[in-house]
Protein backbone atom coordinates (compact mmCIF):
# COMPACT_ATOMS: atom_id res chain seq x y z
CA UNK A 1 -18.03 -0.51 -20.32
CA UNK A 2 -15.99 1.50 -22.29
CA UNK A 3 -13.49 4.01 -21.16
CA UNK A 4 -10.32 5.94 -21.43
CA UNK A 5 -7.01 6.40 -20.09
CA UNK A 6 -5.75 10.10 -21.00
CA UNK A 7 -2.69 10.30 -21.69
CA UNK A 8 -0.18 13.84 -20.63
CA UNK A 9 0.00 15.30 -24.42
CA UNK A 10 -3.85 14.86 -24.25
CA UNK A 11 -3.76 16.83 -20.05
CA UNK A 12 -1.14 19.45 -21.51
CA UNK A 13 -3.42 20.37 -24.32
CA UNK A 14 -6.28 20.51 -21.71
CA UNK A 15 -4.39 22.89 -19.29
CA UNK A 16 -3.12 25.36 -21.88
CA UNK A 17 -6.56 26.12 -23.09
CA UNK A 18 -7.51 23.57 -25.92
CA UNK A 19 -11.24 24.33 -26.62
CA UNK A 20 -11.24 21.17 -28.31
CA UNK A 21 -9.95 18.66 -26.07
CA UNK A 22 -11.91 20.35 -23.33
CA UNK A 23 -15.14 19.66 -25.10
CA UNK A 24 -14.31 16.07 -25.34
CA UNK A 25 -13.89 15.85 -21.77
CA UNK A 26 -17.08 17.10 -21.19
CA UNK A 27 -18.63 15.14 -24.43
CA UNK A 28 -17.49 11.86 -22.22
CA UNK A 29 -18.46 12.89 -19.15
CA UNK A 30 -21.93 13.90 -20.64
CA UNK A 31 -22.20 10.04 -21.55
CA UNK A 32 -20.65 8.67 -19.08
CA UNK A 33 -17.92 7.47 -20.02
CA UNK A 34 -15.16 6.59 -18.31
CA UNK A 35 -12.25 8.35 -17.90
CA UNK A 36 -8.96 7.66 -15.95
CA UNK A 37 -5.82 10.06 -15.01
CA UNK A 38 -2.59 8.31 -14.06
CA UNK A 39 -1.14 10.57 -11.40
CA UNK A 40 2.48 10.13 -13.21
CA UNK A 41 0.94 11.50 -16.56
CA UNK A 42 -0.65 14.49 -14.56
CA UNK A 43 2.35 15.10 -13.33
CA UNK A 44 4.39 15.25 -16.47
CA UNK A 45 1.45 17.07 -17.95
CA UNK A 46 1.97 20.13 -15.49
CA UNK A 47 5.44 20.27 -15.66
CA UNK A 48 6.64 23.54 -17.13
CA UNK A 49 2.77 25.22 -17.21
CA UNK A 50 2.19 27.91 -14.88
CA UNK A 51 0.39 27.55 -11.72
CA UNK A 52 -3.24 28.84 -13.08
CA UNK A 53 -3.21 26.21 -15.52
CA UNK A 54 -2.21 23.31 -12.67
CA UNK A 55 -5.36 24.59 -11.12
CA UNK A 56 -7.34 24.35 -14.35
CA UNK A 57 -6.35 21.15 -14.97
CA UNK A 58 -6.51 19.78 -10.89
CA UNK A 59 -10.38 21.06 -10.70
CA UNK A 60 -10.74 19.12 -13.77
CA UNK A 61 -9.78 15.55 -12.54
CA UNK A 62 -11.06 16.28 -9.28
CA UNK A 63 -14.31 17.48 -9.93
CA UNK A 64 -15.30 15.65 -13.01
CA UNK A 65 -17.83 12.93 -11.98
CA UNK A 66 -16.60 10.92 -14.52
CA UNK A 67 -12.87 11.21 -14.21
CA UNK A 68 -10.72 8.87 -11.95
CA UNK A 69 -7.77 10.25 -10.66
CA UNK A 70 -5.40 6.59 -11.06
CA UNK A 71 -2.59 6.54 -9.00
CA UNK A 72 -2.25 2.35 -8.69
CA UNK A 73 -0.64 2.74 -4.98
CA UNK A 74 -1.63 -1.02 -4.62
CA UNK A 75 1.86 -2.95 -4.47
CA UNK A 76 1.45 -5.27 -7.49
CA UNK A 77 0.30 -1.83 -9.46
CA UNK A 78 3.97 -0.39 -8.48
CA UNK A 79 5.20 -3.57 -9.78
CA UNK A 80 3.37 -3.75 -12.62
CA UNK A 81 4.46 -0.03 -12.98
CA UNK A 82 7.82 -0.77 -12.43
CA UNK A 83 7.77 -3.54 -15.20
CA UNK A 84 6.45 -1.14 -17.77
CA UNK A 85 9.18 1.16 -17.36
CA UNK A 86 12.08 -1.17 -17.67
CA UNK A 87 10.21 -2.40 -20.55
CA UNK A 88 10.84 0.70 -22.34
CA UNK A 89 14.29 1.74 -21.23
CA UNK A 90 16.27 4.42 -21.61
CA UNK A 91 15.24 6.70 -21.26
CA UNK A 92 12.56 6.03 -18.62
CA UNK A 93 9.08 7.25 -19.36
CA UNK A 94 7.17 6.91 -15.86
CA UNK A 95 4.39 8.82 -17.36
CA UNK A 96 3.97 6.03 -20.16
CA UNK A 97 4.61 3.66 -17.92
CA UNK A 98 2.13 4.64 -15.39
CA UNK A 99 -0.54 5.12 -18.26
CA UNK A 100 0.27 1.23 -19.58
CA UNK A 101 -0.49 -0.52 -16.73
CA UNK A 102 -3.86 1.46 -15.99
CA UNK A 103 -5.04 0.90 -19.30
CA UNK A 104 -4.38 -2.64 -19.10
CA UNK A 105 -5.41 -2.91 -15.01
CA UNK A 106 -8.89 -1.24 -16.52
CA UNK A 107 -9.06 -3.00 -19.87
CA UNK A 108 -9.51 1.05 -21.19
CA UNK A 109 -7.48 2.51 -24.32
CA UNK A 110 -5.34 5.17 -24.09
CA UNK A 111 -6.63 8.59 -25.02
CA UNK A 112 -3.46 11.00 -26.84
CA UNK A 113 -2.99 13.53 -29.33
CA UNK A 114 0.17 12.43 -30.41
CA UNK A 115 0.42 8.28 -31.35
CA UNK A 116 4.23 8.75 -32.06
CA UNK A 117 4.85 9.70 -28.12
CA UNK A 118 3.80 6.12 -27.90
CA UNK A 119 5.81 4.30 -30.59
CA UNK A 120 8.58 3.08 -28.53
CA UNK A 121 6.52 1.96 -25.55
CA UNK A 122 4.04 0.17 -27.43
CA UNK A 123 6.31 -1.81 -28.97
CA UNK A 124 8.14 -3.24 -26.11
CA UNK A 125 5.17 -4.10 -23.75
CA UNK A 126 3.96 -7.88 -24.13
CA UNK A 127 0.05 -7.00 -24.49
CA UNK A 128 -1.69 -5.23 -27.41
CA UNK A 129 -2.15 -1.44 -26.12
CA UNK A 130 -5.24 -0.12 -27.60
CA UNK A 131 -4.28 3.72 -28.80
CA UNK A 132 -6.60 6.06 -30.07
CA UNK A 133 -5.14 9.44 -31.26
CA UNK A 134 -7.83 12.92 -30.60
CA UNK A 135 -7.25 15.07 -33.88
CA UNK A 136 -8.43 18.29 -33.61
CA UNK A 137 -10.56 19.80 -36.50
């Protein structure tokens, strides 16, 4: 089955309002498809929005029937986490990081509105990651 890892620039856009990117939520949900929220790209999603739009974006992922909130607390996921992120170095991205390894652990692509956020990171992992960028318009 198909699905979707979505990516922070993809959760910012979300929380600040983006009619758009909310009605592809929904679009996926409506067929559902799978969707998946690493808790590190949540995190770095909310950073620096104000609290009503944490609790947009929270009620989202939570109540979504087709959303999995992703945080990999399994051991071997921190690991494989951990991996990830000394793949890419300096400076650390544990949002990308995170966001790898559930797209691999799931066999989903990565969901972002900005495919140069991932140029670094996709270049150093070992494994083809599967990017598909959401243009608006």
């Amino acid at each position: 089955m198909t699905g979707y890892v979505l990516d922070d620039t993809l959760l910012r856009a979300f929380a600040q309002g983006d009619d758009d990117v909310a009605n592809l939520i929904a679009s996926l949900d409506a067929r559902s498809v799978r969707m998946a929220v690493p808790v590190n790209a949540l995190l770095m999603a909310q950073a620096g929005l104000s609290d009503e739009q944490c609790e947009y974006v929270n009620a989202v992922v939570e109540r979504v029937p087709h959303i999995r909130r992703d945080d990999l607390t399994e051991l071997d996921h921190i690991t494989a986490i951990a991996r990830v992120a000394a793949w890419i170095g300096e400076p650390e991205d544990i949002a990308a990081a995170h966001t790898m390894a559930v797209a691999k652990l799931l066999d989903y692509s990565i969901l972002t509105m900005d495919l140069k956020r991932w140029e670094r990171a996709k270049g150093v992992v070992p494994w083809q990651v599967r990017l598909i960028e959401y243009r608006q318009g």
